[in-house]
PDB file of N, CA and C in Angstrom:
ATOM      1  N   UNK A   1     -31.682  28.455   1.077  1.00  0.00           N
ATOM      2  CA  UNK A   1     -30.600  27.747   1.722  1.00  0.00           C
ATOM      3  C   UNK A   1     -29.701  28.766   2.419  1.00  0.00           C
ATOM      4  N   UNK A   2     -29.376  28.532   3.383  1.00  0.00           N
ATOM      5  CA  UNK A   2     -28.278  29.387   4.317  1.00  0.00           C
ATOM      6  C   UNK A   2     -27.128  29.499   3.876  1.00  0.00           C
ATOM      7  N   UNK A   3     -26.433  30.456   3.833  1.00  0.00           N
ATOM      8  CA  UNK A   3     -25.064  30.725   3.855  1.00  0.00           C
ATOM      9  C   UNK A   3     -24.186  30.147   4.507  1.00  0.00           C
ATOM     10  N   UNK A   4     -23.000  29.363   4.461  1.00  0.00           N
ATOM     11  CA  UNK A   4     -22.357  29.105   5.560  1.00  0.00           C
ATOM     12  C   UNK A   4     -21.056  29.431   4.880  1.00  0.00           C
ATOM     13  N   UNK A   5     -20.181  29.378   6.012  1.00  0.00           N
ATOM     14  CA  UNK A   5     -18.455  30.284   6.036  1.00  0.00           C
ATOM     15  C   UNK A   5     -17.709  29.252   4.926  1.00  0.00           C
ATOM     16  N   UNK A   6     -16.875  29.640   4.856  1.00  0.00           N
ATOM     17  CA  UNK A   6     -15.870  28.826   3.927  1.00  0.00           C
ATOM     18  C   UNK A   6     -15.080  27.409   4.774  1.00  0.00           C
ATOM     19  N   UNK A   7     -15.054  27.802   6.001  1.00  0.00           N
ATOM     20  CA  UNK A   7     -14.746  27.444   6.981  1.00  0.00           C
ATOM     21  C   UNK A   7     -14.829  26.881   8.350  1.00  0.00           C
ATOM     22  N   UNK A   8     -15.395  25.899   9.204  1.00  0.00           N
ATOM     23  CA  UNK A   8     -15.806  26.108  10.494  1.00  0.00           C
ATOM     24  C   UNK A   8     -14.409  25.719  11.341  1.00  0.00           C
ATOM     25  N   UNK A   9     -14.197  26.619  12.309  1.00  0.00           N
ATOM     26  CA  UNK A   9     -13.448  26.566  13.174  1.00  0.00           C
ATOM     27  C   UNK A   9     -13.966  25.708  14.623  1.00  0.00           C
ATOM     28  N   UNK A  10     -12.915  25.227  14.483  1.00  0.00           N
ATOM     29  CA  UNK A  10     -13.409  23.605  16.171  1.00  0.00           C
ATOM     30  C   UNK A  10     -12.455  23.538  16.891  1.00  0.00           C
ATOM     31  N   UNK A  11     -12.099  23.647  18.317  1.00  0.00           N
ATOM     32  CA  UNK A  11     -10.914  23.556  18.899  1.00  0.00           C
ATOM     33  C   UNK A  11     -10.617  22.013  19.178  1.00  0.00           C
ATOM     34  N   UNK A  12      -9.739  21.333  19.029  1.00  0.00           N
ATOM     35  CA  UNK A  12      -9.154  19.950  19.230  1.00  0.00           C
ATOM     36  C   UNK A  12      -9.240  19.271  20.877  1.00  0.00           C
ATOM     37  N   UNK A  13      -9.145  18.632  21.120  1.00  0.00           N
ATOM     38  CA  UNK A  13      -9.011  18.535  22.747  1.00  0.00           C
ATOM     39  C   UNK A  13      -7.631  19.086  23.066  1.00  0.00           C
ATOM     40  N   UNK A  14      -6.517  18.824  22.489  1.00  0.00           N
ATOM     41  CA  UNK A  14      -5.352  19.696  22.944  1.00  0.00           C
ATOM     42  C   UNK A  14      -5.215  21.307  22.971  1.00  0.00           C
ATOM     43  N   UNK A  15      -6.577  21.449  22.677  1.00  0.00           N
ATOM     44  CA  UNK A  15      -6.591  23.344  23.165  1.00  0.00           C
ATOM     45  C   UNK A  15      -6.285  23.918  21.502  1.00  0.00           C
ATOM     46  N   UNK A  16      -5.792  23.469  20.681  1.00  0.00           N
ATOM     47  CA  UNK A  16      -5.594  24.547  19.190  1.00  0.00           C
ATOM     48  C   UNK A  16      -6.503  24.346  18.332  1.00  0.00           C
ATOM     49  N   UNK A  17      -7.079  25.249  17.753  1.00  0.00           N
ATOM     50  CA  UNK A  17      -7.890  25.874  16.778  1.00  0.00           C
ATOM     51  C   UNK A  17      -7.964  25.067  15.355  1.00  0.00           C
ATOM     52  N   UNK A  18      -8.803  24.183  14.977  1.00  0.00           N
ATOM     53  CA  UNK A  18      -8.755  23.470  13.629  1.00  0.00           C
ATOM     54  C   UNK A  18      -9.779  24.094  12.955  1.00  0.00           C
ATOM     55  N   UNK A  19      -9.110  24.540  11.236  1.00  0.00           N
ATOM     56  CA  UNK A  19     -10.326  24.719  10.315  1.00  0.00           C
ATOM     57  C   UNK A  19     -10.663  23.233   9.679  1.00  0.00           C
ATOM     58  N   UNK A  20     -12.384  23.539   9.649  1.00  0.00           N
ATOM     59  CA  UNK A  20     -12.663  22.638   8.860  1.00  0.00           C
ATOM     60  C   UNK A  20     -13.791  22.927   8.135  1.00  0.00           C
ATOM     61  N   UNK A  21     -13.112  22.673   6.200  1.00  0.00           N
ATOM     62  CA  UNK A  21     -13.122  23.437   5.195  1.00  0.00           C
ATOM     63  C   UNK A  21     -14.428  23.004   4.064  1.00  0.00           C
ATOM     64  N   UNK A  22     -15.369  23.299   3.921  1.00  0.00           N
ATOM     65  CA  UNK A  22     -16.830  23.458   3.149  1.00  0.00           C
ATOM     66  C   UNK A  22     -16.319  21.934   2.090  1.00  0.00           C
ATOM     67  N   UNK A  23     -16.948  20.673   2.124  1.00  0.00           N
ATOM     68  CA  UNK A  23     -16.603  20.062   1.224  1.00  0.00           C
ATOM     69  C   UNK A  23     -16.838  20.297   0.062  1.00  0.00           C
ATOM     70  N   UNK A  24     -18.286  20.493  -0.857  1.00  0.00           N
ATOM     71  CA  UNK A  24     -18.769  20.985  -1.939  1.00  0.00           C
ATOM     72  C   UNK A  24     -19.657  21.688  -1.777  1.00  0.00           C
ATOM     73  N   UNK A  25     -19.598  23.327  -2.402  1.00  0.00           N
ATOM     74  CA  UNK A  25     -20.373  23.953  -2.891  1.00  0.00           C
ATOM     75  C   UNK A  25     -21.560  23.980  -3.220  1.00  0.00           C
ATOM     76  N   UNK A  26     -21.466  23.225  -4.403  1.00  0.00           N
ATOM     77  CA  UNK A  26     -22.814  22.815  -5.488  1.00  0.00           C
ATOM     78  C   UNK A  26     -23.248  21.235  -4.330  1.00  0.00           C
ATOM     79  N   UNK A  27     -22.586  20.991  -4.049  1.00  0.00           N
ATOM     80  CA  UNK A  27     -23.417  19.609  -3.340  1.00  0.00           C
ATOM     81  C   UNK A  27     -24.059  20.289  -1.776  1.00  0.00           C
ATOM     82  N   UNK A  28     -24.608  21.236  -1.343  1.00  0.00           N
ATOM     83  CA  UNK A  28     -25.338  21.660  -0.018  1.00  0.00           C
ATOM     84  C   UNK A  28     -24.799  22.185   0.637  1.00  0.00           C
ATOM     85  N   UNK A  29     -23.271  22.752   0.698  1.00  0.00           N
ATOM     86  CA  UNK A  29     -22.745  23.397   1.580  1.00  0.00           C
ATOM     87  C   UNK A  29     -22.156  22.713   2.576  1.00  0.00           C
ATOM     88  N   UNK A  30     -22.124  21.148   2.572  1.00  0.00           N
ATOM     89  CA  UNK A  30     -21.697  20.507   4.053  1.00  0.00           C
ATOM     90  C   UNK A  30     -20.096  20.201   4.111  1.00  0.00           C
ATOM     91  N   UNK A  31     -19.562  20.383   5.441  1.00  0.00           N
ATOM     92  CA  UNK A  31     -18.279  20.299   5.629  1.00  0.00           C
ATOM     93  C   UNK A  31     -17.468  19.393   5.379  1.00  0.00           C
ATOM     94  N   UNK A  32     -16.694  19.508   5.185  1.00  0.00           N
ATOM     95  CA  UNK A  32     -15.498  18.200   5.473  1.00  0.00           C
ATOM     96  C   UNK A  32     -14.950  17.697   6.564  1.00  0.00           C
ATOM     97  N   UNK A  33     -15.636  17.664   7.348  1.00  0.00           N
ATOM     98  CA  UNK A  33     -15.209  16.757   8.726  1.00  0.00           C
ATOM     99  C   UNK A  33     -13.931  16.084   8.820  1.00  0.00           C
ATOM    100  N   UNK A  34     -13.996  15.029   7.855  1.00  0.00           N
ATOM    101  CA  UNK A  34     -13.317  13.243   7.809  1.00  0.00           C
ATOM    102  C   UNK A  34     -11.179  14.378   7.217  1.00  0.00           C
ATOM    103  N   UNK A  35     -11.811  15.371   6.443  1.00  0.00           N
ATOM    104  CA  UNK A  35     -10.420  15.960   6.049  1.00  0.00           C
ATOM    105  C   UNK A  35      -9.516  16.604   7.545  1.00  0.00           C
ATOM    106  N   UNK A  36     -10.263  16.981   8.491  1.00  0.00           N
ATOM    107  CA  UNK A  36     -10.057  17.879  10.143  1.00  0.00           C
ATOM    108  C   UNK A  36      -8.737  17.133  10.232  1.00  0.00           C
ATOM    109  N   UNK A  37      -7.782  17.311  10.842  1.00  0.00           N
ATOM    110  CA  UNK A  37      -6.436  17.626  10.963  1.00  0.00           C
ATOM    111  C   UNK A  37      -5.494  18.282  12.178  1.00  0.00           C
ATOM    112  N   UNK A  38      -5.109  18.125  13.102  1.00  0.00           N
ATOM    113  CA  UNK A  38      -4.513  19.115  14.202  1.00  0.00           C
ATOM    114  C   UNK A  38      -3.567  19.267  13.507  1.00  0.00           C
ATOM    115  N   UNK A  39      -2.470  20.157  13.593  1.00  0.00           N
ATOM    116  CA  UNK A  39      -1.665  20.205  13.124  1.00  0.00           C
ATOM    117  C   UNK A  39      -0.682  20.505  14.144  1.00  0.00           C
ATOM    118  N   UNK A  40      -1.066  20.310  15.835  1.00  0.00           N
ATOM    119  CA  UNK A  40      -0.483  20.593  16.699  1.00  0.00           C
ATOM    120  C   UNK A  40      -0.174  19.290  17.107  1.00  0.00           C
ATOM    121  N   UNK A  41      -1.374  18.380  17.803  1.00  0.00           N
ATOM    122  CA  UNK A  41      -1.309  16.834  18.238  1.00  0.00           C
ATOM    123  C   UNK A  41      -1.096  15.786  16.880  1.00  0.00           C
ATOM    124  N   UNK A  42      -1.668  16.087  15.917  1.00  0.00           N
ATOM    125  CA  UNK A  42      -1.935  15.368  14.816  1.00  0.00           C
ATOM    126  C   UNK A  42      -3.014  14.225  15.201  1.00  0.00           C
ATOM    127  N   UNK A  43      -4.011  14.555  15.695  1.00  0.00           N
ATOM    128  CA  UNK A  43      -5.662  13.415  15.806  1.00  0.00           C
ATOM    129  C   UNK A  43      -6.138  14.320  14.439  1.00  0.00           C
ATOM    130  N   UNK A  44      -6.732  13.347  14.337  1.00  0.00           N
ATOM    131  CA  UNK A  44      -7.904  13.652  12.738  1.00  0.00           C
ATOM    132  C   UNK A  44      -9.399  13.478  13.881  1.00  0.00           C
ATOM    133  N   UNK A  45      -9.853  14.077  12.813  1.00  0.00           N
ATOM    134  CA  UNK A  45     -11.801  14.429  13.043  1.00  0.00           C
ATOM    135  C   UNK A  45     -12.163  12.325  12.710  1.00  0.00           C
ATOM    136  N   UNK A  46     -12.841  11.964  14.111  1.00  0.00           N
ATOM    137  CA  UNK A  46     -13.417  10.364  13.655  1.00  0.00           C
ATOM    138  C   UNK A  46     -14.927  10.649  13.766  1.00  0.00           C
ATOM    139  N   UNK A  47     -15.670  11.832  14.408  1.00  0.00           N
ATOM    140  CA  UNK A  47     -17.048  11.587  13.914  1.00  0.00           C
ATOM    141  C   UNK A  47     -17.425  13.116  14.199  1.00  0.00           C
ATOM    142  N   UNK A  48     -18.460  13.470  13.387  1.00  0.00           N
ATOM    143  CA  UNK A  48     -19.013  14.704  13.873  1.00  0.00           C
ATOM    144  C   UNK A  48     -20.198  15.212  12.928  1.00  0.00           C
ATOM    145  N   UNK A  49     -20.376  16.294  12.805  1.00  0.00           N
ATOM    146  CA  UNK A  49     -22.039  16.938  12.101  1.00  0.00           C
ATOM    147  C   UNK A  49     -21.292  17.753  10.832  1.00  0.00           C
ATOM    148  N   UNK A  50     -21.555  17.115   9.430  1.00  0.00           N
ATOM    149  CA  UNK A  50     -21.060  17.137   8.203  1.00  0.00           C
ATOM    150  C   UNK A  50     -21.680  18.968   8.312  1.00  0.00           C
ATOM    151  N   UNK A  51     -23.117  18.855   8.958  1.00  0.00           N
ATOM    152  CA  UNK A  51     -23.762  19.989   8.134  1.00  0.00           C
ATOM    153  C   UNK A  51     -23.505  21.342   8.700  1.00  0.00           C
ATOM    154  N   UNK A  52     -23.002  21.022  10.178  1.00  0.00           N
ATOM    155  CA  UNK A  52     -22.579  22.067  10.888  1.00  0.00           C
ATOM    156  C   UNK A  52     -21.536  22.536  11.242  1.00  0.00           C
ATOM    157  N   UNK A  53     -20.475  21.273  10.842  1.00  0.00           N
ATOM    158  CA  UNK A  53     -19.032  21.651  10.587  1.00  0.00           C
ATOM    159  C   UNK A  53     -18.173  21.522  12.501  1.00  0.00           C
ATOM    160  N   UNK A  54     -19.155  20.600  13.062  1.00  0.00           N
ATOM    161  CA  UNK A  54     -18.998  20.307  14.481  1.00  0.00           C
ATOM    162  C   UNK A  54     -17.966  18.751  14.782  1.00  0.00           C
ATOM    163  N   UNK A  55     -17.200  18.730  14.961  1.00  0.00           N
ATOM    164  CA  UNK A  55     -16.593  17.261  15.125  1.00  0.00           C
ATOM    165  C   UNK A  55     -16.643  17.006  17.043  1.00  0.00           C
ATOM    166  N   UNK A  56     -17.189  15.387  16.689  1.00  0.00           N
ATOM    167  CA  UNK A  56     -17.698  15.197  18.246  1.00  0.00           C
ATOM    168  C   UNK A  56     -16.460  14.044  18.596  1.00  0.00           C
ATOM    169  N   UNK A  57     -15.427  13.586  17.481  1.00  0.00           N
ATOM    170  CA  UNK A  57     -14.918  12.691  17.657  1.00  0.00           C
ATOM    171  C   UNK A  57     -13.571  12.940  17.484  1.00  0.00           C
ATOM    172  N   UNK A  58     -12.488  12.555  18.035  1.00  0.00           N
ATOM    173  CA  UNK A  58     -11.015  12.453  17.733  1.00  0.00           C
ATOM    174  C   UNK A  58     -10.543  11.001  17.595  1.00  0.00           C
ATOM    175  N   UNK A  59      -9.264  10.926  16.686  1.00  0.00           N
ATOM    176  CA  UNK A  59      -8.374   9.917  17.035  1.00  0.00           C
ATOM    177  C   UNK A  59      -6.969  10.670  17.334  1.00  0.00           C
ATOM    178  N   UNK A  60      -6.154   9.615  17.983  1.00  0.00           N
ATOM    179  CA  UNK A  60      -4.961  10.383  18.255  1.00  0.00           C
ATOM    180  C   UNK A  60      -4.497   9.434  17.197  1.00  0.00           C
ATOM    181  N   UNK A  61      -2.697   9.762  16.795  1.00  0.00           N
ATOM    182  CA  UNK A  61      -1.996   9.431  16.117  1.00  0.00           C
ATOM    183  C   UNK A  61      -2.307   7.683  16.444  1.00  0.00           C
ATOM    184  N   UNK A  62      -1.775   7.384  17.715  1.00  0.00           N
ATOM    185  CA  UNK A  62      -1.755   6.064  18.062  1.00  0.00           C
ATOM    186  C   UNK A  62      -2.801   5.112  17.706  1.00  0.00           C
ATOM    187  N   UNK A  63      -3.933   5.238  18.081  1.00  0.00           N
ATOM    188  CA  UNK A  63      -5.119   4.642  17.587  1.00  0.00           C
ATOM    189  C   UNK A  63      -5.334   5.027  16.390  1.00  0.00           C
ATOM    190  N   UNK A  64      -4.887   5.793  15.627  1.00  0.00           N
ATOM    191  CA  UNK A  64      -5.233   5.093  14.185  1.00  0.00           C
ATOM    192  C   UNK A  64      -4.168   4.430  13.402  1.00  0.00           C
ATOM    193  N   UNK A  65      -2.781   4.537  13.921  1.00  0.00           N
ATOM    194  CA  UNK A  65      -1.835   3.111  13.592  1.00  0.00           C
ATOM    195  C   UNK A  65      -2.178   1.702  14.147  1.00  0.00           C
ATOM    196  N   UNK A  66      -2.750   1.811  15.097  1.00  0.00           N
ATOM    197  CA  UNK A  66      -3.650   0.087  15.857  1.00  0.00           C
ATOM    198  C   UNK A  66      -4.613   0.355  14.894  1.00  0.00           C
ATOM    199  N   UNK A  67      -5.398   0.844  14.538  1.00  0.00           N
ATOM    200  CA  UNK A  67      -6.813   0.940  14.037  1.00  0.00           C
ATOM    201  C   UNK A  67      -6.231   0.271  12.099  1.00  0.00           C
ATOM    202  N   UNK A  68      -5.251   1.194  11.861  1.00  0.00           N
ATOM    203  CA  UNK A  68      -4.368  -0.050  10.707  1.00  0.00           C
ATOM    204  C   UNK A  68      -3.435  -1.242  10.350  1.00  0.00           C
ATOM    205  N   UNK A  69      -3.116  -1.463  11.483  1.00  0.00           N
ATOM    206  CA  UNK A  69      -2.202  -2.367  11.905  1.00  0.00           C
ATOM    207  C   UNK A  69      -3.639  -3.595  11.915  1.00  0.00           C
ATOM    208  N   UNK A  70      -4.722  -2.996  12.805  1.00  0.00           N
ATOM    209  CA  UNK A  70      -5.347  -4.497  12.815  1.00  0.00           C
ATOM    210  C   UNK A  70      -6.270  -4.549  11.331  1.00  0.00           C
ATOM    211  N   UNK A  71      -6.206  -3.745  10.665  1.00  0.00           N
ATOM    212  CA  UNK A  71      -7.124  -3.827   9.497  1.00  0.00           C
ATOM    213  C   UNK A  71      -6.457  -4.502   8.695  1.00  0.00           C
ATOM    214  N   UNK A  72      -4.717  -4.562   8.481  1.00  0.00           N
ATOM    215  CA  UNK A  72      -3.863  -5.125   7.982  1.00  0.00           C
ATOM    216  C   UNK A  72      -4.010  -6.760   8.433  1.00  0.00           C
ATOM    217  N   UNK A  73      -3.735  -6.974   9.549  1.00  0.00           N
ATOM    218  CA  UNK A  73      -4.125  -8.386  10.071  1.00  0.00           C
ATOM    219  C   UNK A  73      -4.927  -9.095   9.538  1.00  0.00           C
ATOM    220  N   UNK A  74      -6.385  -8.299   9.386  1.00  0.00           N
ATOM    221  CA  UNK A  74      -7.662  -8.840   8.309  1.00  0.00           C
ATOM    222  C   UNK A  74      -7.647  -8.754   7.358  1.00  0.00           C
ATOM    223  N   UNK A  75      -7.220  -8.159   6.466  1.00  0.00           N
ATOM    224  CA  UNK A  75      -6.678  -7.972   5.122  1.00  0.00           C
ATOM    225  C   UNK A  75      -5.712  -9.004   5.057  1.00  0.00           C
ATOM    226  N   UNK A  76      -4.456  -9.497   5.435  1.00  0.00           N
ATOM    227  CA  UNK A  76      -3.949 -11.102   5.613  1.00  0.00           C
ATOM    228  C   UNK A  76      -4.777 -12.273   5.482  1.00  0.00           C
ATOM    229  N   UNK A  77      -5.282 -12.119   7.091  1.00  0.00           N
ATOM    230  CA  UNK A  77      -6.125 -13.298   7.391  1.00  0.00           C
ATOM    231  C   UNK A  77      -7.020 -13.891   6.247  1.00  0.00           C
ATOM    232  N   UNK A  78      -7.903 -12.476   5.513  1.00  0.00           N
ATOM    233  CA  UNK A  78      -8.818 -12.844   4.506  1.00  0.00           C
ATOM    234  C   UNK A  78      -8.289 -13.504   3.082  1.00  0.00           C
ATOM    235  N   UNK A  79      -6.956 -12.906   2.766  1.00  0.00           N
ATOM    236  CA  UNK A  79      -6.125 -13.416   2.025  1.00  0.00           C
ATOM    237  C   UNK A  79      -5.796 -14.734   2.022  1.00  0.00           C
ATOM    238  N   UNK A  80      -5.429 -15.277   3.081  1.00  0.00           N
ATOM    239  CA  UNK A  80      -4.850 -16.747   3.437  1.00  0.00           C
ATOM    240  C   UNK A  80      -6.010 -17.607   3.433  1.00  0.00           C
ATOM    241  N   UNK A  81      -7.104 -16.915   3.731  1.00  0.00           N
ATOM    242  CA  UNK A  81      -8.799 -17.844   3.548  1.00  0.00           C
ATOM    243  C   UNK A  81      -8.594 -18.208   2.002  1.00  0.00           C
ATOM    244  N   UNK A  82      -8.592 -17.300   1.292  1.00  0.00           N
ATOM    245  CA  UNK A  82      -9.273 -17.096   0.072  1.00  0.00           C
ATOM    246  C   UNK A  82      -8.417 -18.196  -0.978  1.00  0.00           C
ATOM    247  N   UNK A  83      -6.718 -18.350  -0.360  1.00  0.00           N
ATOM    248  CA  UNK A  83      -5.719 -18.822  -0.829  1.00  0.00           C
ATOM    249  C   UNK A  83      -5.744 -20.048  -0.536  1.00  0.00           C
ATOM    250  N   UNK A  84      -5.831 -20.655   0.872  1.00  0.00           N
ATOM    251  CA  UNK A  84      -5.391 -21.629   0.868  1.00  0.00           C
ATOM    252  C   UNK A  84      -6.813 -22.363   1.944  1.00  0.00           C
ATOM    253  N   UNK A  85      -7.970 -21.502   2.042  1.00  0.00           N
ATOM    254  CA  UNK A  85      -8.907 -21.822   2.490  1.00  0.00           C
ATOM    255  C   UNK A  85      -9.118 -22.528   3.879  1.00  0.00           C
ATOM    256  N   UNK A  86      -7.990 -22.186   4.468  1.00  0.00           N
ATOM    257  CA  UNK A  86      -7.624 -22.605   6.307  1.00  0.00           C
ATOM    258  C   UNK A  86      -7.698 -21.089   7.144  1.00  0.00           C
ATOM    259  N   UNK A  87      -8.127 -19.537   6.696  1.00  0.00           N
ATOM    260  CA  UNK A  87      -8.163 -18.836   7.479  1.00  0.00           C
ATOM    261  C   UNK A  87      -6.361 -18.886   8.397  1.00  0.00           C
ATOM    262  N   UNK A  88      -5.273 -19.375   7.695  1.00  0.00           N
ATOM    263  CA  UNK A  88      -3.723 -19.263   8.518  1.00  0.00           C
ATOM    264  C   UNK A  88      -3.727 -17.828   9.384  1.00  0.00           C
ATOM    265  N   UNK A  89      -3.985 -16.814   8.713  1.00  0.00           N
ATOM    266  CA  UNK A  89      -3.967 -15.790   9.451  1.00  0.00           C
ATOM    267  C   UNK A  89      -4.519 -15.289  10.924  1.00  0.00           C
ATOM    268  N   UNK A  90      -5.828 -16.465  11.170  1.00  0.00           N
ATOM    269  CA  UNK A  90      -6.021 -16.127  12.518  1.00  0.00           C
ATOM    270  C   UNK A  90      -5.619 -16.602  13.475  1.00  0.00           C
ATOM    271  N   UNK A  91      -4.767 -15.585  14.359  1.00  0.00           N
ATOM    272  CA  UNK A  91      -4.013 -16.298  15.353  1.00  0.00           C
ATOM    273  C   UNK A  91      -3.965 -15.543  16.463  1.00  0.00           C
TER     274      UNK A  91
END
């Protein structure tokens, strides 16, 4: 099995330098992607190569408050099914 860094370094689309840090050891060496972080823009890592420590995906801050905001909506909606069995929530 190959060696790999403690670390893979990925630049963000806003131009700064993100580490992203070996998830487990004993489990193959593959990265932590989903943990990636700017700490300049603040987008997180949304898709990329666990094994190579490559992220092909961003979110910005904004889209992942819509991205919870509407998960919240469904999380309601499913609630009000389950409760009162009219689906109230979809609107």
């Amino acid at each position: 099995m190959e060696r790999k860094k403690a670390h893979a370094h990925v630049k963000c689309p806003c131009g700064a330098t993100v580490e992203v840090p070996v998830a487990d050891r004993n489990a193959g060496y593959n990265y932590d992607i989903m943990s990636a972080e700017c700490s300049e823009c603040g987008r997180i890592a949304s898709a990329g190569n666990c094994r190579t420590g490559q992220i092909s995906s961003w979110m910005t801050p904004k889209q992942i408050n819509r991205a919870n905001d509407e998960y919240q909506a469904q999380l309601f909606s499913a609630d009000m099914n389950d409760m009162f069995g009219r689906g109230e929530g979809w609107w």
